[in-house]
Protein backbone atom coordinates (compact mmCIF):
# COMPACT_ATOMS: atom_id res chain seq x y z
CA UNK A 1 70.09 -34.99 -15.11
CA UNK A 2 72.33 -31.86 -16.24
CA UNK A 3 72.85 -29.84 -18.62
CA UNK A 4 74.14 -32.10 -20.96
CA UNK A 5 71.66 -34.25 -20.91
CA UNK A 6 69.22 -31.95 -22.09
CA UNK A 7 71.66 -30.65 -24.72
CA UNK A 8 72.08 -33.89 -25.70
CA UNK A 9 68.01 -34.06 -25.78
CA UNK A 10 67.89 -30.76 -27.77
CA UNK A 11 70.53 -31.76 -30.40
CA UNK A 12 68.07 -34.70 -31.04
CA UNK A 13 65.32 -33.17 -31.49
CA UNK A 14 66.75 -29.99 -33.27
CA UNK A 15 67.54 -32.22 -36.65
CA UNK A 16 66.22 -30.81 -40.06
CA UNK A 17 64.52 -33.70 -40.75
CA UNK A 18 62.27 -34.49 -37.57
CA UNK A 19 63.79 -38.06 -35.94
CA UNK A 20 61.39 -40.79 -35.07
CA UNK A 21 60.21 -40.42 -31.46
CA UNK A 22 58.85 -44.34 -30.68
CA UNK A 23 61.00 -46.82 -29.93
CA UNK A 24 63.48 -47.15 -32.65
CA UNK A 25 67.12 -47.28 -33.84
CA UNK A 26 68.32 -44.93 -30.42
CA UNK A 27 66.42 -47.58 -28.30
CA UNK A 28 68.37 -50.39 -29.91
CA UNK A 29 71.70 -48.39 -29.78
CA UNK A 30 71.28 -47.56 -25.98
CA UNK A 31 70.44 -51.19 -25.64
CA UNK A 32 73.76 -52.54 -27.34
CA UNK A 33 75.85 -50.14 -25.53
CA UNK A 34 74.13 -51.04 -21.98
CA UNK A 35 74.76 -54.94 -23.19
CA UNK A 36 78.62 -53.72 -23.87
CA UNK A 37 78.63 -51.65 -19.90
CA UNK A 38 76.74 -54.65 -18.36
CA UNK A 39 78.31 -58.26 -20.04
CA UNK A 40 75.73 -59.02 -21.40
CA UNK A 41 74.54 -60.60 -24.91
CA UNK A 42 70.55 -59.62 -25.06
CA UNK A 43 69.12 -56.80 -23.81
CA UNK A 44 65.65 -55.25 -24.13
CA UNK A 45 64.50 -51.45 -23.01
CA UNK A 46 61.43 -50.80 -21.68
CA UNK A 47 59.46 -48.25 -20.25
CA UNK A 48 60.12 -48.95 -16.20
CA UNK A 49 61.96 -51.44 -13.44
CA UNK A 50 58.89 -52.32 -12.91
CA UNK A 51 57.56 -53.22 -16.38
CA UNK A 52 60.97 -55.24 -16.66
CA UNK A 53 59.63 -57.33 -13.83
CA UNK A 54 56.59 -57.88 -15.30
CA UNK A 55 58.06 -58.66 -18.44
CA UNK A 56 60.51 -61.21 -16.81
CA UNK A 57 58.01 -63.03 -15.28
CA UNK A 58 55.19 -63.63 -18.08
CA UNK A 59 58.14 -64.58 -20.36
CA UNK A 60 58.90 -67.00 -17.38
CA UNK A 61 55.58 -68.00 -17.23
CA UNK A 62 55.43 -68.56 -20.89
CA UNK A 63 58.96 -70.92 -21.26
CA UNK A 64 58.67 -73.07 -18.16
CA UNK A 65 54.86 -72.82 -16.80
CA UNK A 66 53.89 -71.35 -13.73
CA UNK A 67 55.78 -71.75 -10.57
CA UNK A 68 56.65 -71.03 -7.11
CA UNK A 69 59.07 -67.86 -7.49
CA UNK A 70 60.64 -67.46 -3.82
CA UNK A 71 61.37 -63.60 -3.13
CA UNK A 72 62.65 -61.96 -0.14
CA UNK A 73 60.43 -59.24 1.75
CA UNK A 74 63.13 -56.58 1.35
CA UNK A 75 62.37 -55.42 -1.65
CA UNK A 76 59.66 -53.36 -4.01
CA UNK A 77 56.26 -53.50 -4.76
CA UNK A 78 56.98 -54.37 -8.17
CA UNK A 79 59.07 -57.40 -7.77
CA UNK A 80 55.60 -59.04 -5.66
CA UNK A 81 53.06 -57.67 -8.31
CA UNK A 82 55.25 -59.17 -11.02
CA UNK A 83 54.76 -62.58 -10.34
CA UNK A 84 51.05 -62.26 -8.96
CA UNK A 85 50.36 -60.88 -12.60
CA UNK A 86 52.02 -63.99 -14.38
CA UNK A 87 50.19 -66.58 -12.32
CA UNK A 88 53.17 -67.50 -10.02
CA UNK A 89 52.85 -68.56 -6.67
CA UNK A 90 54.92 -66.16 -4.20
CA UNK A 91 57.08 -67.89 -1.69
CA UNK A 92 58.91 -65.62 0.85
CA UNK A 93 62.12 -66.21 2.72
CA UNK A 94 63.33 -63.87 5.11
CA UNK A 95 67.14 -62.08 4.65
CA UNK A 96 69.58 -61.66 6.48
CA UNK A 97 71.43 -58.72 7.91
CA UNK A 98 75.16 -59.40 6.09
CA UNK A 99 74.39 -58.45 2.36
CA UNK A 100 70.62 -57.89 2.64
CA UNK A 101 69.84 -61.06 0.62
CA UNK A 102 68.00 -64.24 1.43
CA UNK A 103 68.79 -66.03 4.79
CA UNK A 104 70.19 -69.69 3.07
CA UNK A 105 69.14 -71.74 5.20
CA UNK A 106 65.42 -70.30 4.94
CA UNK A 107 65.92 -70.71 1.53
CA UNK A 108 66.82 -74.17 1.47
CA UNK A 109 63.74 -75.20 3.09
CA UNK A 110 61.90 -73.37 1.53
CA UNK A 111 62.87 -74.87 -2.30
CA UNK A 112 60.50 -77.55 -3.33
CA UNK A 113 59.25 -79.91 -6.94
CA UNK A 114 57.35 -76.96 -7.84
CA UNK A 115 60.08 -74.24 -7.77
CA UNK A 116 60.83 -72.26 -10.80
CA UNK A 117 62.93 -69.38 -10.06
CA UNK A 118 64.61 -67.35 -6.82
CA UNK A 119 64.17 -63.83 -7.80
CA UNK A 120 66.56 -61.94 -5.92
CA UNK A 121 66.97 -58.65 -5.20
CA UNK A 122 70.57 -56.37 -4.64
CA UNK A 123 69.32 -53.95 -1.95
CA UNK A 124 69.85 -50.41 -1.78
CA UNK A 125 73.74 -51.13 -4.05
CA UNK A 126 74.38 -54.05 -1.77
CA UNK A 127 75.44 -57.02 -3.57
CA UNK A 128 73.03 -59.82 -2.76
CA UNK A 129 74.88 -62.87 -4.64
CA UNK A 130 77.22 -66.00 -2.81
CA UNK A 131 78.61 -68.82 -4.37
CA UNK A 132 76.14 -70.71 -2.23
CA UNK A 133 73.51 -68.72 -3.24
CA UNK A 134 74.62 -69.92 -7.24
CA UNK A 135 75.33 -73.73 -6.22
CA UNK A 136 71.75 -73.81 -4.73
CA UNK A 137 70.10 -72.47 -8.09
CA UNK A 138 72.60 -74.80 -10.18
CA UNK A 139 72.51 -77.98 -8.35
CA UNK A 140 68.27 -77.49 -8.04
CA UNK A 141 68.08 -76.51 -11.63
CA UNK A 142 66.60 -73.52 -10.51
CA UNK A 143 66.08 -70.33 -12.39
CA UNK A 144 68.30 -67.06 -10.69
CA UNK A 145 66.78 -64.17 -11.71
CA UNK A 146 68.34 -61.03 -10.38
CA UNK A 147 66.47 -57.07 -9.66
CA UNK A 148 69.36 -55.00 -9.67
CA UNK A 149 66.49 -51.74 -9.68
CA UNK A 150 68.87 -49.73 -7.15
CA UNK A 151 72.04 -51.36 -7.77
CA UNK A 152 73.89 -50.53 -10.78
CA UNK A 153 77.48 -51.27 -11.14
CA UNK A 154 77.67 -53.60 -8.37
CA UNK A 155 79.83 -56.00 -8.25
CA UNK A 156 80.31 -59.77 -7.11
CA UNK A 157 84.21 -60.84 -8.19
CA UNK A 158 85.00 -58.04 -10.44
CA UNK A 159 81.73 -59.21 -12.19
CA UNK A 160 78.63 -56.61 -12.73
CA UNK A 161 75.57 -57.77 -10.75
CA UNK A 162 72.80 -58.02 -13.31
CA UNK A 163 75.22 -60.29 -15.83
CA UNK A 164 75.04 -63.66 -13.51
CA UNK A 165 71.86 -65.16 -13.66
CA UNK A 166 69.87 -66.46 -15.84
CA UNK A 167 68.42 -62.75 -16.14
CA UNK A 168 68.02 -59.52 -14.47
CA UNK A 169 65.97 -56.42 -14.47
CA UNK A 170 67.26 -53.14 -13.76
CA UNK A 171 65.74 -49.29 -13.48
CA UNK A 172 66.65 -46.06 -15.02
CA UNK A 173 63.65 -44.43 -12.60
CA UNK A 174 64.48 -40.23 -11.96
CA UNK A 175 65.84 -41.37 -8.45
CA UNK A 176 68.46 -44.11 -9.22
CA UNK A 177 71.81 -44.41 -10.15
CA UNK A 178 71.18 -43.04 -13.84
CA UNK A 179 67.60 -41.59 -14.86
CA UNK A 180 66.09 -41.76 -18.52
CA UNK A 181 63.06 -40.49 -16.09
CA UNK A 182 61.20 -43.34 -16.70
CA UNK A 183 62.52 -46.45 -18.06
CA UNK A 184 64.20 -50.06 -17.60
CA UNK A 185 65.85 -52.66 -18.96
CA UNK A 186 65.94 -56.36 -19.34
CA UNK A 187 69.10 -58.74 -19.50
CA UNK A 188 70.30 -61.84 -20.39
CA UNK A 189 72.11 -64.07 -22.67
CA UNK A 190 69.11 -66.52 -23.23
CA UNK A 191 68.16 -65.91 -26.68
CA UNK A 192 64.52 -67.50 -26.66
CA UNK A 193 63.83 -65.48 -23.39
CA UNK A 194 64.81 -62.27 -25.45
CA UNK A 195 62.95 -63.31 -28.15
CA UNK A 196 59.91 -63.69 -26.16
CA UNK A 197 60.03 -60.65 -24.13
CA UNK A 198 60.75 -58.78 -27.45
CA UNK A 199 57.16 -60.17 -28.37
CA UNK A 200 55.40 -59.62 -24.54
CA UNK A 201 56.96 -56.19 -24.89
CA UNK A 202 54.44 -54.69 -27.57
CA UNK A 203 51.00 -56.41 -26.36
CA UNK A 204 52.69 -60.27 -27.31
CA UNK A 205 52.89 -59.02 -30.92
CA UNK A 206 55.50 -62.06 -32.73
CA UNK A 207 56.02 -60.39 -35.19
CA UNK A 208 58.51 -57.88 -32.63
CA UNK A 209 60.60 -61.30 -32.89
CA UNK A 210 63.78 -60.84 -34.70
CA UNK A 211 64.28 -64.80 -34.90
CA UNK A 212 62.41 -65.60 -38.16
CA UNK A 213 62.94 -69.29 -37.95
CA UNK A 214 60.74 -68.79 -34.03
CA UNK A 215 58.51 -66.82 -35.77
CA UNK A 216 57.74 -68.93 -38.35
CA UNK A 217 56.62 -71.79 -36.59
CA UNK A 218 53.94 -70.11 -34.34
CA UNK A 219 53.16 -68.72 -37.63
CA UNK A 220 53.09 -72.82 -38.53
CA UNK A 221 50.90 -73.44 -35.78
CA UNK A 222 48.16 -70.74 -35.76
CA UNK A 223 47.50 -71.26 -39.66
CA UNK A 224 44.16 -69.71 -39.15
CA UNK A 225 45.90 -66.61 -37.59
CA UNK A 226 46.91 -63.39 -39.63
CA UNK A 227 50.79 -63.60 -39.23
CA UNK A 228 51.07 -60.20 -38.05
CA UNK A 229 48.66 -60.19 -35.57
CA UNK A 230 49.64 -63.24 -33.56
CA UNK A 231 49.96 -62.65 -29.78
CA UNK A 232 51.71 -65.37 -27.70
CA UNK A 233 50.02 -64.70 -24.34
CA UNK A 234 47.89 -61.90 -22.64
CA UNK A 235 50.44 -58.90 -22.17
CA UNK A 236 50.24 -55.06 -22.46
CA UNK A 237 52.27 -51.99 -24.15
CA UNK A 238 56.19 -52.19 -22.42
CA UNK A 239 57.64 -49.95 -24.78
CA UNK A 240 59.77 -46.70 -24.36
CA UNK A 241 60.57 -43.79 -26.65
CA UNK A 242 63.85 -42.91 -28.46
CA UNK A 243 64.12 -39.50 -26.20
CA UNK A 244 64.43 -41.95 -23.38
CA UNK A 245 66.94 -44.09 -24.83
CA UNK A 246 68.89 -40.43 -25.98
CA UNK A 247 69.20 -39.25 -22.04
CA UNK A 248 70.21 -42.85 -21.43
CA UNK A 249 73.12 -42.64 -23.87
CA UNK A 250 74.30 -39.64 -22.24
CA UNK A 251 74.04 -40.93 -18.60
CA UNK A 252 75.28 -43.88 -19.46
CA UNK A 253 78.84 -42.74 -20.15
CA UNK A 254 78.85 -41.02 -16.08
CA UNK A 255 77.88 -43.68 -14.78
CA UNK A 256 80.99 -45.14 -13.29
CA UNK A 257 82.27 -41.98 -12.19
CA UNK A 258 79.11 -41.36 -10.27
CA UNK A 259 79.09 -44.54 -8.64
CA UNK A 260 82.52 -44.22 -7.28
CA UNK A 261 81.13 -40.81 -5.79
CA UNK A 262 78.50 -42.90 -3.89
CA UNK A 263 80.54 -45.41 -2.68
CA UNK A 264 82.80 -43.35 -0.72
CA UNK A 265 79.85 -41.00 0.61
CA UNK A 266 78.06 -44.38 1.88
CA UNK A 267 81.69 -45.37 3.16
CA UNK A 268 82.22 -42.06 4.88
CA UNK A 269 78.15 -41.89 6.26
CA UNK A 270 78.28 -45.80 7.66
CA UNK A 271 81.50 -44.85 9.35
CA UNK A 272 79.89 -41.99 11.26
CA UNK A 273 76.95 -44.17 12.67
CA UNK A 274 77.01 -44.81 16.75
CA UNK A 275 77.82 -48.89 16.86
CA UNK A 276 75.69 -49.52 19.91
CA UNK A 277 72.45 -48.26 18.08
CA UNK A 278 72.74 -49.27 14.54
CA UNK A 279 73.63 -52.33 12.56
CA UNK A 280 76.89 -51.48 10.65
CA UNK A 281 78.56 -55.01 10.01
CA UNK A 282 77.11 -54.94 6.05
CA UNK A 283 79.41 -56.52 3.39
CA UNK A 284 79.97 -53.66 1.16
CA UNK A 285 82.87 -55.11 -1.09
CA UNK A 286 81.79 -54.27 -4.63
CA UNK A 287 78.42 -51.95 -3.49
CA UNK A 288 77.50 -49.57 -5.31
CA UNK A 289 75.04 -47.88 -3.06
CA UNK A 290 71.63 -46.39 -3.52
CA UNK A 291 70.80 -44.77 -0.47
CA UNK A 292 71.68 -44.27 2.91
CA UNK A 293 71.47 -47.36 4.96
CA UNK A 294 70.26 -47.60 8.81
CA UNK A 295 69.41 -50.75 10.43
CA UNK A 296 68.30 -50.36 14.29
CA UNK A 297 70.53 -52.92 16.16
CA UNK A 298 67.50 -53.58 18.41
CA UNK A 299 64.16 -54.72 17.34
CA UNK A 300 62.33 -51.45 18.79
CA UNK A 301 59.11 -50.28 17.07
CA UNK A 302 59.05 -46.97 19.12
CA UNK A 303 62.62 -46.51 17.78
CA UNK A 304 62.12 -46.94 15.06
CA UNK A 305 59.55 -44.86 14.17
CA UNK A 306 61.11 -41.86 15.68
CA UNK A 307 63.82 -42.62 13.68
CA UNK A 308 61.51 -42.14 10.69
């Protein structure tokens, strides 16, 4: 965050007539131009990565049932929490050491009846997506959902990670590839899953549903209910503030120029690691890198925690 963020913060804030500080019309701008950056057609701020998660997975929860959701163990807290809190059943399959992602053949046997999504994650910038990865969710009618928490601007064919399944969650935490401090973002171009997480984003309020015709028949089917304090399912408060969305707007447009910055550091650090102690052989054609990458070649434990 530099300077002109906070400029951009104090310009804000400095109006004559004070702005509205909730979520409101800055919110819904930063979403639309995220939507225009990502591909994307829907797309919902809230308060954290994490709380995107969440979000994604009690909306899931909510349109198909509860599931199996298979998930690799590389990956965050947050994406295993997520579907513990929605009443999914975790299913792990191990990755593998190309791209980071799930190990195929794992997954394969790993899909059954009950499966409902593959939530994958794009490690550290590394693109996590194959075309056999998509013909599995496709030909199993399975859900792809896709964390791309430390992995914006990625790319899989010239297409943005985050805007090929069926949705994706992504992080503007202080430490990633653009900060709003503390916030997140959910994507998609499934209008009934936006207009559900819309609702499971302020306590499962429907009235936060901008589809009247959807709100009007829950409103049809809870006559007894007050229509603006229907809830569709337990949820809590996702929402973030308009200050947020403001440093957003501003980091949003350095975005790609900062990216291109880390791709050629991680380029120029991976080049200078010793080949007979670390695994370098990682497919970093459209990465977009989060962090410094080092994978011991040999399964040591001492090693590796000297390394540490």
């Amino acid at each position: 965050i530099d300077k002109e963020d906070i400029q951009s913060v104090l310009d804000f804030l400095s109006q004559d007539r004070i702005p509205k500080l909730t979520n409101g019309p800055k919110v819904v701008e930063f979403e639309t131009e995220w939507g225009n950056w990502l591909g994307t057609k829907y797309n919902l701020m809230v308060n954290s990565g994490a709380s995107a998660n969440e979000l994604t997975m009690l909306a899931l929860a909510h349109i198909i049932g509860e599931g199996e959701i298979i998930v690799p163990p590389l990956t965050w807290i947050s994406d295993i929490s997520s579907v513990l809190f929605a009443g999914h059943k975790l299913v792990f399959v191990d990755v593998n050491l190309t791209n980071l992602s799930f190990n195929l053949e794992k997954l394969k046997s790993a899909i059954t009846s009950k499966t409902k999504a593959i939530f994958l994650t794009h490690v550290l910038g590394i693109n996590g997506l194959t075309d056999e990865l998509i013909n599995i969710c496709k030909s199993q009618n399975i859900l792809l959902i896709e964390d791309v928490c430390e992995s914006h601007g990625t790319k899989f064919k010239d297409k943005k990670v985050g805007s090929i399944g069926f949705a994706s969650n992504f992080s503007f935490y202080f430490a990633h590839h653009m900060s709003t401090i503390e916030g997140g973002m959910i994507c998609t171009n499934n209008h009934q899953f936006y207009q559900i997480c819309r609702a499971l984003r302020s306590h499962g309020m429907t009235r936060e549903m901008t589809d009247i015709s959807m709100r009007k028949e829950i409103i049809e089917q809870n006559p007894d209910l007050n229509p603006d304090f229907i809830f569709l399912r337990p949820s809590h408060n996702f929402r973030s503030t308009e200050i947020n969305a403001v440093l957003g707007l501003s980091q949003l447009k350095k975005l790609d120029s900062k990216n291109e910055e880390r791709r050629k550091n991680f380029d120029l650090f991976i080049s200078n690691l010793n080949t007979n102690k670390y695994h370098v052989a990682l497919n970093t054609e459209g990465n977009s890198n989060y962090a410094f990458i080092v994978i011991l070649k040999d399964p040591d434990m001492q090693k590796r925690d000297i390394l540490e």
